[in-house]
C-alpha atoms as a PDB file:
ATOM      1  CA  UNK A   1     -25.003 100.813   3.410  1.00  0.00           C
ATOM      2  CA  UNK A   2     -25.466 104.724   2.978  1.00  0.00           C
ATOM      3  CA  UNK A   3     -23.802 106.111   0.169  1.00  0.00           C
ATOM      4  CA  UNK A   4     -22.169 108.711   2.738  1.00  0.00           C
ATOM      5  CA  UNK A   5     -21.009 105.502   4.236  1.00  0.00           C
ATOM      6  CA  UNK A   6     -18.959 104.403   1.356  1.00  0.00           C
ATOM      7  CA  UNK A   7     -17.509 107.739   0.750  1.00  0.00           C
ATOM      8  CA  UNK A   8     -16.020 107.783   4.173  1.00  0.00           C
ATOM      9  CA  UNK A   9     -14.794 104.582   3.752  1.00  0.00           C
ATOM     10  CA  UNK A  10     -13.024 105.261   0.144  1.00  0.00           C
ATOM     11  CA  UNK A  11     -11.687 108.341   1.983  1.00  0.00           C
ATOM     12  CA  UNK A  12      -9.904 106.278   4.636  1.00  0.00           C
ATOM     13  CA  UNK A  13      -8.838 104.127   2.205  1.00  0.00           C
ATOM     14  CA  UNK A  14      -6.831 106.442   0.388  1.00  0.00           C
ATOM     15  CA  UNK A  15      -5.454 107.974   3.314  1.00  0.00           C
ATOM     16  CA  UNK A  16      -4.329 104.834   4.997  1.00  0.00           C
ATOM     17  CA  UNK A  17      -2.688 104.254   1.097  1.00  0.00           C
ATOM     18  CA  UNK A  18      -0.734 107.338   1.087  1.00  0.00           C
ATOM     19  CA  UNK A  19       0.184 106.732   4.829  1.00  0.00           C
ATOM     20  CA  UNK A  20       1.693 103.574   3.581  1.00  0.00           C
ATOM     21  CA  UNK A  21       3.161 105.210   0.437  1.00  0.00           C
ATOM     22  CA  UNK A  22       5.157 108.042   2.598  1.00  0.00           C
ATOM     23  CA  UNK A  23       6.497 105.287   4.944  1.00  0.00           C
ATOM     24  CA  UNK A  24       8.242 103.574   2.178  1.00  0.00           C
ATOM     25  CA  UNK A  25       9.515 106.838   1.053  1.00  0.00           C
ATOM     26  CA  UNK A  26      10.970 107.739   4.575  1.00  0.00           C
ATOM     27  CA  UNK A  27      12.159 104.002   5.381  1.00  0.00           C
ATOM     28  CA  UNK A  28      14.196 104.376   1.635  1.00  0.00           C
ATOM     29  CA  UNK A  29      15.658 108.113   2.706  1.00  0.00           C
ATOM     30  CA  UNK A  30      16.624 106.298   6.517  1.00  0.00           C
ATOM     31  CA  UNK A  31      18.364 103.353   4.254  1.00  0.00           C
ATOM     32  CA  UNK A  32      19.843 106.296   1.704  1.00  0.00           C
ATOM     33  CA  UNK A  33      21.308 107.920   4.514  1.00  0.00           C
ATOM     34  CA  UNK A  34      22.884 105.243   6.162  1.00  0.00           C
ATOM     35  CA  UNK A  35      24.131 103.958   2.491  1.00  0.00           C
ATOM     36  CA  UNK A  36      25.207 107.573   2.382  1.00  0.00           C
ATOM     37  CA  UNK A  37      27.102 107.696   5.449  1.00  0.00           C
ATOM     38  CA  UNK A  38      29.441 104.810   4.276  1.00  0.00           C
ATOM     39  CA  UNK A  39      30.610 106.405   0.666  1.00  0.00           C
ATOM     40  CA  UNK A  40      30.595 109.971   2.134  1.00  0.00           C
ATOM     41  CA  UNK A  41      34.331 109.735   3.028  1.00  0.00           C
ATOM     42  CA  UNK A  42      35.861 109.212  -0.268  1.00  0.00           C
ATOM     43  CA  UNK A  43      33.673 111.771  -2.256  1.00  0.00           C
ATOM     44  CA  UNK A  44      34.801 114.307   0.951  1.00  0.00           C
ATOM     45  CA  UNK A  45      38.146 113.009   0.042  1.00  0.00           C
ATOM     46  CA  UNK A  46      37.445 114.104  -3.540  1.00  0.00           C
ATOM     47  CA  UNK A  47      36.350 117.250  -3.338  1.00  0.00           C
ATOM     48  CA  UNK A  48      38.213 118.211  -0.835  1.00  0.00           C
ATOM     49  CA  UNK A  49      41.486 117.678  -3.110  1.00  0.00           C
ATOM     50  CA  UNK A  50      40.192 119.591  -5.966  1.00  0.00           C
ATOM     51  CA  UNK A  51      39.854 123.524  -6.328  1.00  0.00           C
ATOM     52  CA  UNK A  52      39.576 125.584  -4.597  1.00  0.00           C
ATOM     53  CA  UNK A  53      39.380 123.294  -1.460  1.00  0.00           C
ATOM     54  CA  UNK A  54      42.748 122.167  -1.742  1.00  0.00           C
ATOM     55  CA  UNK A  55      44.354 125.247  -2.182  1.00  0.00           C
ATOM     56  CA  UNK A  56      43.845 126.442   1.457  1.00  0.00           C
ATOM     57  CA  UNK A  57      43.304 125.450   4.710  1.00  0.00           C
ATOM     58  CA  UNK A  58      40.163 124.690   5.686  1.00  0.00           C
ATOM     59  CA  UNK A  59      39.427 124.158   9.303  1.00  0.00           C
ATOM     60  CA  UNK A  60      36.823 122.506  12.273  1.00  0.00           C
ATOM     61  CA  UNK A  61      35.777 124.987  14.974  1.00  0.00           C
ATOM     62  CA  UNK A  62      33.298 122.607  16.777  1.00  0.00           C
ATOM     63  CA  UNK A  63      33.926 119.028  17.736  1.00  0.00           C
ATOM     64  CA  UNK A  64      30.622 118.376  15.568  1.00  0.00           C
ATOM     65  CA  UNK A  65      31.839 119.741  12.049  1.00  0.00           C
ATOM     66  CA  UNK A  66      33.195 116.283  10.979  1.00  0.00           C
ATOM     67  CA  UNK A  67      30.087 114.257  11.503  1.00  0.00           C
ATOM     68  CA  UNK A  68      28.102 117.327  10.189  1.00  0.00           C
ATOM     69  CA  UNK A  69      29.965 117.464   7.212  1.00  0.00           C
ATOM     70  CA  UNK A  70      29.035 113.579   6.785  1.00  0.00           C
ATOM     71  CA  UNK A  71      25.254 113.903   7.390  1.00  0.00           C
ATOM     72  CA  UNK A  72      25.546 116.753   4.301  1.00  0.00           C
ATOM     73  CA  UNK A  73      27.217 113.927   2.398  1.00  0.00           C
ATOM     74  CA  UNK A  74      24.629 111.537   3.326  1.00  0.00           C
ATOM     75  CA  UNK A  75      22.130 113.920   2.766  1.00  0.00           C
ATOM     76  CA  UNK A  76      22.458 114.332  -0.684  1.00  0.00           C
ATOM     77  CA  UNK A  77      22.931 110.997  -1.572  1.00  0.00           C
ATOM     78  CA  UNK A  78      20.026 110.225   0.066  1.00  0.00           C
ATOM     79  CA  UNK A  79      18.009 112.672  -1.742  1.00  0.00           C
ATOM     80  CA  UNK A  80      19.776 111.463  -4.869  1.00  0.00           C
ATOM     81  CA  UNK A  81      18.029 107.847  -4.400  1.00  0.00           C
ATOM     82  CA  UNK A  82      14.719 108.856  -2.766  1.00  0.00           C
ATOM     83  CA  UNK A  83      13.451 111.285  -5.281  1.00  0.00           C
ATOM     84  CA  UNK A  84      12.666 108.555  -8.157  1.00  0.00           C
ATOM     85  CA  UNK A  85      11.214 106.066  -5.495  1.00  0.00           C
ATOM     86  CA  UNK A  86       9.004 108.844  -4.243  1.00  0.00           C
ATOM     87  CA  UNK A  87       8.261 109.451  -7.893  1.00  0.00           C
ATOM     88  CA  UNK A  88       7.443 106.102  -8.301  1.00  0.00           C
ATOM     89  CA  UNK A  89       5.380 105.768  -4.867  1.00  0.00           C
ATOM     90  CA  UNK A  90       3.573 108.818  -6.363  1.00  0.00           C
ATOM     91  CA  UNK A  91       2.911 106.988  -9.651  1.00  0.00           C
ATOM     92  CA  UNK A  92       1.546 104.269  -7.344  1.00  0.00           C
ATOM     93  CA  UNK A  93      -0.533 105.704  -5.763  1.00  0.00           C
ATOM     94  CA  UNK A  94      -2.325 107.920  -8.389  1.00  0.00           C
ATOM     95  CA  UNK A  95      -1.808 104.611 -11.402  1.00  0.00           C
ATOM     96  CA  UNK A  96      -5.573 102.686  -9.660  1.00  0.00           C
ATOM     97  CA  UNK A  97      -7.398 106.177 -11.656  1.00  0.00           C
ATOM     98  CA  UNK A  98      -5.026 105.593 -14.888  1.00  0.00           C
ATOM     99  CA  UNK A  99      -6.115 103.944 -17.651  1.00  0.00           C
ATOM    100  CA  UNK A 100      -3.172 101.297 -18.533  1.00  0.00           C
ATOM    101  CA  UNK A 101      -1.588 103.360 -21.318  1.00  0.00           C
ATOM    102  CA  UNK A 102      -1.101 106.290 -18.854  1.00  0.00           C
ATOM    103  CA  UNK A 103      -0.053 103.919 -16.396  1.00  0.00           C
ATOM    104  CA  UNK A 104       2.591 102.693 -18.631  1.00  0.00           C
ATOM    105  CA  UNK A 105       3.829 105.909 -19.952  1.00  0.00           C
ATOM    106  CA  UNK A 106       3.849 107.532 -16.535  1.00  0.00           C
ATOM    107  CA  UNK A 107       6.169 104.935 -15.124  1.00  0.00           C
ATOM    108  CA  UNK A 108       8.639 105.611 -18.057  1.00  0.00           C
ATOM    109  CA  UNK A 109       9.503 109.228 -16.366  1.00  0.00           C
ATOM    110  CA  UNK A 110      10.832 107.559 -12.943  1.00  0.00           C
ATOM    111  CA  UNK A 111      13.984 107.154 -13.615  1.00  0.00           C
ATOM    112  CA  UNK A 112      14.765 110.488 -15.757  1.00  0.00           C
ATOM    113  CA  UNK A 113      14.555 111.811 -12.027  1.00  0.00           C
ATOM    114  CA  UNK A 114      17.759 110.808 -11.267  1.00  0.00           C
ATOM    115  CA  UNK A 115      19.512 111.419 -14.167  1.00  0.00           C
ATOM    116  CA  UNK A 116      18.308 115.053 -13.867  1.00  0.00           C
ATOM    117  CA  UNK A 117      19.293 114.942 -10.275  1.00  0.00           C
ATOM    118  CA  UNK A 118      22.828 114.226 -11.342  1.00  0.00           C
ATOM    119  CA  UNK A 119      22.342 116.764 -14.460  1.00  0.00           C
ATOM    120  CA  UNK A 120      21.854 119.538 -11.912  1.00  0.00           C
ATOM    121  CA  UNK A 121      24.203 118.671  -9.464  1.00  0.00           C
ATOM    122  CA  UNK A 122      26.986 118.669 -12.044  1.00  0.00           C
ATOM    123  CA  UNK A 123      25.746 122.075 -13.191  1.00  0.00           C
ATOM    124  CA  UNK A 124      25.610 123.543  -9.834  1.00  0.00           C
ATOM    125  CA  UNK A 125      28.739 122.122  -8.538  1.00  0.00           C
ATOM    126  CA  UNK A 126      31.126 122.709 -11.868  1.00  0.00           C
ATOM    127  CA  UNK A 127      29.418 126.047 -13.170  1.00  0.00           C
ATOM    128  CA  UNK A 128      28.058 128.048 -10.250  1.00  0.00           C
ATOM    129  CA  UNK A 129      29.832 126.657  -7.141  1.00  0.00           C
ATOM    130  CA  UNK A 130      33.310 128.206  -9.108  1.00  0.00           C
ATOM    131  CA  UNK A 131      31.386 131.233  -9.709  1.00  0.00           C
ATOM    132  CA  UNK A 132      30.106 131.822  -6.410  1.00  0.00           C
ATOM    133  CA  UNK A 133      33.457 130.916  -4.496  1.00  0.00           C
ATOM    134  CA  UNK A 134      35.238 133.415  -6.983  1.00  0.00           C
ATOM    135  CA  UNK A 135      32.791 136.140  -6.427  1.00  0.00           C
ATOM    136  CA  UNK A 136      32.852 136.209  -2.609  1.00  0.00           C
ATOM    137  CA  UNK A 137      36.663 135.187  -2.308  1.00  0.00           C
ATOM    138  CA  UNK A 138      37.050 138.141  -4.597  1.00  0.00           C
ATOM    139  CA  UNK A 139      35.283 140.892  -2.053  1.00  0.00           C
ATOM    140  CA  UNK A 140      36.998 139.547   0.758  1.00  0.00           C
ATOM    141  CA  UNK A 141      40.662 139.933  -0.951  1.00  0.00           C
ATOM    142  CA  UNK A 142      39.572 143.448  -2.001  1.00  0.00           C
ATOM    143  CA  UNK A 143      38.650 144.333   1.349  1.00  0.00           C
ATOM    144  CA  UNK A 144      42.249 143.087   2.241  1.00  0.00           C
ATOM    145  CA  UNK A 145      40.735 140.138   4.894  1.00  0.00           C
ATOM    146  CA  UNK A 146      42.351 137.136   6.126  1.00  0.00           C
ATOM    147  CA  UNK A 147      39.864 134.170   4.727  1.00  0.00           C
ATOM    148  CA  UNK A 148      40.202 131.627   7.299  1.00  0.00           C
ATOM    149  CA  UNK A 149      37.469 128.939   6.178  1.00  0.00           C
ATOM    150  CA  UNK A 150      35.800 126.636   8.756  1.00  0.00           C
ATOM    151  CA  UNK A 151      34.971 123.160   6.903  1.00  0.00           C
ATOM    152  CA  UNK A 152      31.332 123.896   7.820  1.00  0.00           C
ATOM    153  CA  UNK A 153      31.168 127.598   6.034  1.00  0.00           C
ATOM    154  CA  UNK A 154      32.701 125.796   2.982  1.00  0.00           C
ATOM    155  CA  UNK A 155      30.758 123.127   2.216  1.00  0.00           C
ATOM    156  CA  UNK A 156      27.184 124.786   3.688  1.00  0.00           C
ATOM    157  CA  UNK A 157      28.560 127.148   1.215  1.00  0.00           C
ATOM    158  CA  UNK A 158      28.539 124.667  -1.833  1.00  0.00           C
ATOM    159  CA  UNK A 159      25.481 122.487  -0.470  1.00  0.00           C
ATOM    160  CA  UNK A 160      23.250 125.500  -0.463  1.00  0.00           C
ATOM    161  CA  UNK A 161      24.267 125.983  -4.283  1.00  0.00           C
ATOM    162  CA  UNK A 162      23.737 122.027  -5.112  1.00  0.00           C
ATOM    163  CA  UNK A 163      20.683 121.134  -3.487  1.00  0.00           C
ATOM    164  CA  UNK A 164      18.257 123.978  -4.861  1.00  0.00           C
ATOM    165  CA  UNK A 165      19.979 123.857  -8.373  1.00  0.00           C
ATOM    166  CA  UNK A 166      19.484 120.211  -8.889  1.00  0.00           C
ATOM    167  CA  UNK A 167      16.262 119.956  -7.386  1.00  0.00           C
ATOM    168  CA  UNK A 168      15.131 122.511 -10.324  1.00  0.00           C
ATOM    169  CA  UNK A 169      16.711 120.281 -12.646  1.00  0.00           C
ATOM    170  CA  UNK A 170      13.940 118.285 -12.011  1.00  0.00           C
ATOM    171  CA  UNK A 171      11.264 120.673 -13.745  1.00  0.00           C
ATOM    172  CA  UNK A 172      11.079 118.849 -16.820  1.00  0.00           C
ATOM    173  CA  UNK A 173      10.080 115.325 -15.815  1.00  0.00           C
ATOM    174  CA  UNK A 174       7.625 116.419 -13.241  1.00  0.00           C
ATOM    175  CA  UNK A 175       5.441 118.891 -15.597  1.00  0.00           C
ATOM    176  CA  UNK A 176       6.099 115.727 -17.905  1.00  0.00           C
ATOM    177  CA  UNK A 177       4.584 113.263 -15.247  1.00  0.00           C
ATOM    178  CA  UNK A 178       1.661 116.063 -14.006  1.00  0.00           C
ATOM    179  CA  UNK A 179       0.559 116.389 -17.745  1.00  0.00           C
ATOM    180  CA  UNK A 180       0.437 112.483 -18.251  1.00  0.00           C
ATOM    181  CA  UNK A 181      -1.427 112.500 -14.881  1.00  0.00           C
ATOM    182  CA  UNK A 182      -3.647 115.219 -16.262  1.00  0.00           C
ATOM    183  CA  UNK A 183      -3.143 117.595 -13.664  1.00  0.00           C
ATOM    184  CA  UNK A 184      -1.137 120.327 -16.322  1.00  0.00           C
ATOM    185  CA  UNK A 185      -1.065 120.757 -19.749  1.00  0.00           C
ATOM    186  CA  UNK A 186       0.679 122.999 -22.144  1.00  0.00           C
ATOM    187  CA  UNK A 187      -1.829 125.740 -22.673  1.00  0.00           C
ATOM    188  CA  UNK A 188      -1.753 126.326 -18.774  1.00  0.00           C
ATOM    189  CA  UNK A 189       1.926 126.388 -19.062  1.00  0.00           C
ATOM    190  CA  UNK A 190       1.975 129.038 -21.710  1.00  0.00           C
ATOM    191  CA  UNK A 191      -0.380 131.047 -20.059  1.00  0.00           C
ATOM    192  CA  UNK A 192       1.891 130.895 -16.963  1.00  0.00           C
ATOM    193  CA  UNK A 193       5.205 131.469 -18.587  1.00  0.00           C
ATOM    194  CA  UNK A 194       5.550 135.183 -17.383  1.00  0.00           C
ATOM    195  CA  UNK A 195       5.452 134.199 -13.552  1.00  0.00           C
ATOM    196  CA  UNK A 196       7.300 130.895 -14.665  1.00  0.00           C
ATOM    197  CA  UNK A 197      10.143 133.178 -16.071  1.00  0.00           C
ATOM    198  CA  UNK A 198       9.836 135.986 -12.930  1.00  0.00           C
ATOM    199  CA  UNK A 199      10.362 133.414 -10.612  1.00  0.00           C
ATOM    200  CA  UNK A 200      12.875 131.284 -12.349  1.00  0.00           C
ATOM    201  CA  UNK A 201      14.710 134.640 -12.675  1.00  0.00           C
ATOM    202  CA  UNK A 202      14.782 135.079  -9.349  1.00  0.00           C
ATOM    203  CA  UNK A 203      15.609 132.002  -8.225  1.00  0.00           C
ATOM    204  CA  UNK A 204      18.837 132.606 -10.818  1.00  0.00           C
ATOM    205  CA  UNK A 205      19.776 135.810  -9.414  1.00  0.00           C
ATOM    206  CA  UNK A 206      19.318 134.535  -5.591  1.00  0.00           C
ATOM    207  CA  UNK A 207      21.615 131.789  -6.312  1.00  0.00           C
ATOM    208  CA  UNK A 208      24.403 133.445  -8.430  1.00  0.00           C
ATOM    209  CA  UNK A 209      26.715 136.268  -7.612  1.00  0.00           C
ATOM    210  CA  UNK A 210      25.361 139.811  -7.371  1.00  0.00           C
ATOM    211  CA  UNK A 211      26.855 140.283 -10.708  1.00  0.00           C
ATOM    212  CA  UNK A 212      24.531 140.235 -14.532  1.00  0.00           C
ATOM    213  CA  UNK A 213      27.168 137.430 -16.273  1.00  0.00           C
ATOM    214  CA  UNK A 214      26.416 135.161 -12.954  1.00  0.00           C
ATOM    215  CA  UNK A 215      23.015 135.633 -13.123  1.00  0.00           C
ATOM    216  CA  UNK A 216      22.462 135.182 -17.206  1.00  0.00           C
ATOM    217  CA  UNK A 217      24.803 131.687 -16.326  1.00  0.00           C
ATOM    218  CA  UNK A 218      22.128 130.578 -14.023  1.00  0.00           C
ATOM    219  CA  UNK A 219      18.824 131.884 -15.348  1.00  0.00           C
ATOM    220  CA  UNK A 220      18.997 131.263 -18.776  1.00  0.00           C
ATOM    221  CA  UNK A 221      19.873 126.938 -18.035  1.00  0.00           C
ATOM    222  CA  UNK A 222      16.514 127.526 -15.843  1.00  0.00           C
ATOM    223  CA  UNK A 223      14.690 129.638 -18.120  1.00  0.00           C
ATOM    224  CA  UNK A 224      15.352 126.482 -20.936  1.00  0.00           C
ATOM    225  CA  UNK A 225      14.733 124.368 -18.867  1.00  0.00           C
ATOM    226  CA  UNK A 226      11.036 125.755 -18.485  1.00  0.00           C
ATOM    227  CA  UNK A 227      10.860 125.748 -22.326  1.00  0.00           C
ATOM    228  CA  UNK A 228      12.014 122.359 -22.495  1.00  0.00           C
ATOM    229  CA  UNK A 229       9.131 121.063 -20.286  1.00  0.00           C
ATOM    230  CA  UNK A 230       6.489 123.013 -21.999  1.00  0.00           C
ATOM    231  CA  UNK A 231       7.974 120.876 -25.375  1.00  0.00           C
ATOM    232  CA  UNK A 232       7.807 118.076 -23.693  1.00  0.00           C
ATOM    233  CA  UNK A 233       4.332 118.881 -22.221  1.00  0.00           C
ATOM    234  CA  UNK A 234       2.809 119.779 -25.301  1.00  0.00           C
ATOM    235  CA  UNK A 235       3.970 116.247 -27.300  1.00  0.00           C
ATOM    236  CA  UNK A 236       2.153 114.305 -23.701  1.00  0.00           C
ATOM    237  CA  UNK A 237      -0.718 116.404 -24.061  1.00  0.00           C
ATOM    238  CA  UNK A 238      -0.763 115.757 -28.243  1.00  0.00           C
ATOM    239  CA  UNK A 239      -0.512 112.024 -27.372  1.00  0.00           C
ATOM    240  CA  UNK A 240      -3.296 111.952 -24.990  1.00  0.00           C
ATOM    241  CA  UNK A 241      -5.620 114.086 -26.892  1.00  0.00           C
ATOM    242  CA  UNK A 242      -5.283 111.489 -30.163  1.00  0.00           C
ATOM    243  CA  UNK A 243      -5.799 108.462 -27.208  1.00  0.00           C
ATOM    244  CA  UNK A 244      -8.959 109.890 -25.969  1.00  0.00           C
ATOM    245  CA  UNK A 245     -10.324 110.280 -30.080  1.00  0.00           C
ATOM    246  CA  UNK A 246      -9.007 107.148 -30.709  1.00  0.00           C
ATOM    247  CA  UNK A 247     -10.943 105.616 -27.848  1.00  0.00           C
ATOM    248  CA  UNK A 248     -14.505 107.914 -28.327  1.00  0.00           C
ATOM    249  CA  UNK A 249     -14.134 106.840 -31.993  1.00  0.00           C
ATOM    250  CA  UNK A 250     -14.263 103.269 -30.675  1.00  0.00           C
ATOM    251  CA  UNK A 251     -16.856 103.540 -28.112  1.00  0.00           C
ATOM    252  CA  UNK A 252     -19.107 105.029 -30.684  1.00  0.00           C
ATOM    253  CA  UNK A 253     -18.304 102.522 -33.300  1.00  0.00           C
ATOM    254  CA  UNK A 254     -19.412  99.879 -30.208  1.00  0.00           C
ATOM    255  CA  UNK A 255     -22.755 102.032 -29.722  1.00  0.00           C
ATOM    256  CA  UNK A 256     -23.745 101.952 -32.931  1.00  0.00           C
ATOM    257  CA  UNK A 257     -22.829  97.962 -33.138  1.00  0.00           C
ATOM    258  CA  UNK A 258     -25.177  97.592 -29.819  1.00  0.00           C
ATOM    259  CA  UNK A 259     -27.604  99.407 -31.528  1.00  0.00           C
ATOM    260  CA  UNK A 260     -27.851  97.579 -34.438  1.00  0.00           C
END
């Protein structure tokens, strides 16, 4: 058999791999949502009777706004669950060109996704989301309007807040996982950290209020955040640079054994 041969072959073997691998991922986001669909009634019931939901009305103007309010709910939960299996599916399928010790440390990351998930969705939902509401409440009072809130504005509102803000939470463990995978490392990082800190800025001011105290609020969490996972780069990268002289020392040391 060619060479070329096996080449194609390995190539359709890693494709029909990461066709399986995205499968799993999309049959646990179906079985998230569903999961989602039956708890999304008492967190709606939650929120909905803290502030500033329950201190006005807030209303339906389509027959749909209900259920769509429920597939938000479901969404999120969803997204909550999925993103450390498809961390782990990702870990899967990159582990067969891993020596075991990366294997092993790589894994360890999986489930810090969630718990930055959750990290972020607190911060976006009891830090900005008040913020926000304030700001915009605020404008239409001064312009002396009526606010009459459908229950779609309101929580479109709040979900657009959540989702982007606690999917940035995530920045740490993935440049972790990418640097253990060998893909990043800290010097890159560093070298970056001016774009890294233009766009994170932007990001901060596109999600806060038009106003410099919102947008310090929500930049500077991202801004340490970037920090944070250049630390946390730098001690991978440390770690896998003493690995790989710790194994040439040995191979050498086996060399010179053979050639004795």
């Amino acid at each position: 058999m060619s060479n070329v041969t096996e080449e194609q072959m390995t190539l359709v073997e890693h494709i029909t791999e990461l066709r399986k691998r995205v499968v799993y991922i999309i049959i646990v986001l179906v079985i998230g949502l569903v999961a989602g669909l039956l708890v999304a009634d008492p967190i709606y019931e939650y929120l909905r009777n803290t502030e500033p939901a329950n201190q006005m009305p807030l209303h339906g103007f389509s027959l749909w706004d209900g259920v769509g309010i429920y597939m938000k709910f479901a969404f999120i939960i969803a997204l909550a669950v999925t993103l450390p299996f498809a961390m782990y599916q990702l870990w899967a399928f990159v582990s067969p060109g891993l020596r075991e010790i990366e294997r092993r440390a790589a894994l360890r990351y999986v489930p810090f996704v969630f718990v930055l998930f959750l990290l972020g969705l607190s911060f976006a939902y009891f830090v900005v989301f008040p913020m926000a509401f304030s700001f915009t409440s605020g404008i239409n009072k001064h312009m002396n309007l009526t606010e009459t809130y459908g229950i779609t504005q309101y929580f479109t509102f709040m979900f657009n807040l959540l989702v982007p803000i606690s999917l940035l939470f995530e920045l740490p463990v993935v440049i972790m996982f990418l640097t253990r995978i060998r893909l990043l490392n800290p010097l890159r990082l560093r070298k970056m950290r001016r774009i890294a800190y233009f766009v994170l800025i932007l990001l901060g001011t596109m999600l806060s209020p038009p106003d410099i105290v919102s947008d310090l609020l929500v930049a500077i969490p991202l801004l340490i955040l970037y920090e944070i996972s250049v630390f946390m780069s730098s001690l991978v990268y440390r770690k896998q640079l003493l690995e790989q002289e710790a194994w040439e020392k040995e191979f050498e040391e086996g060399a010179d054994t053979t050639a004795v």
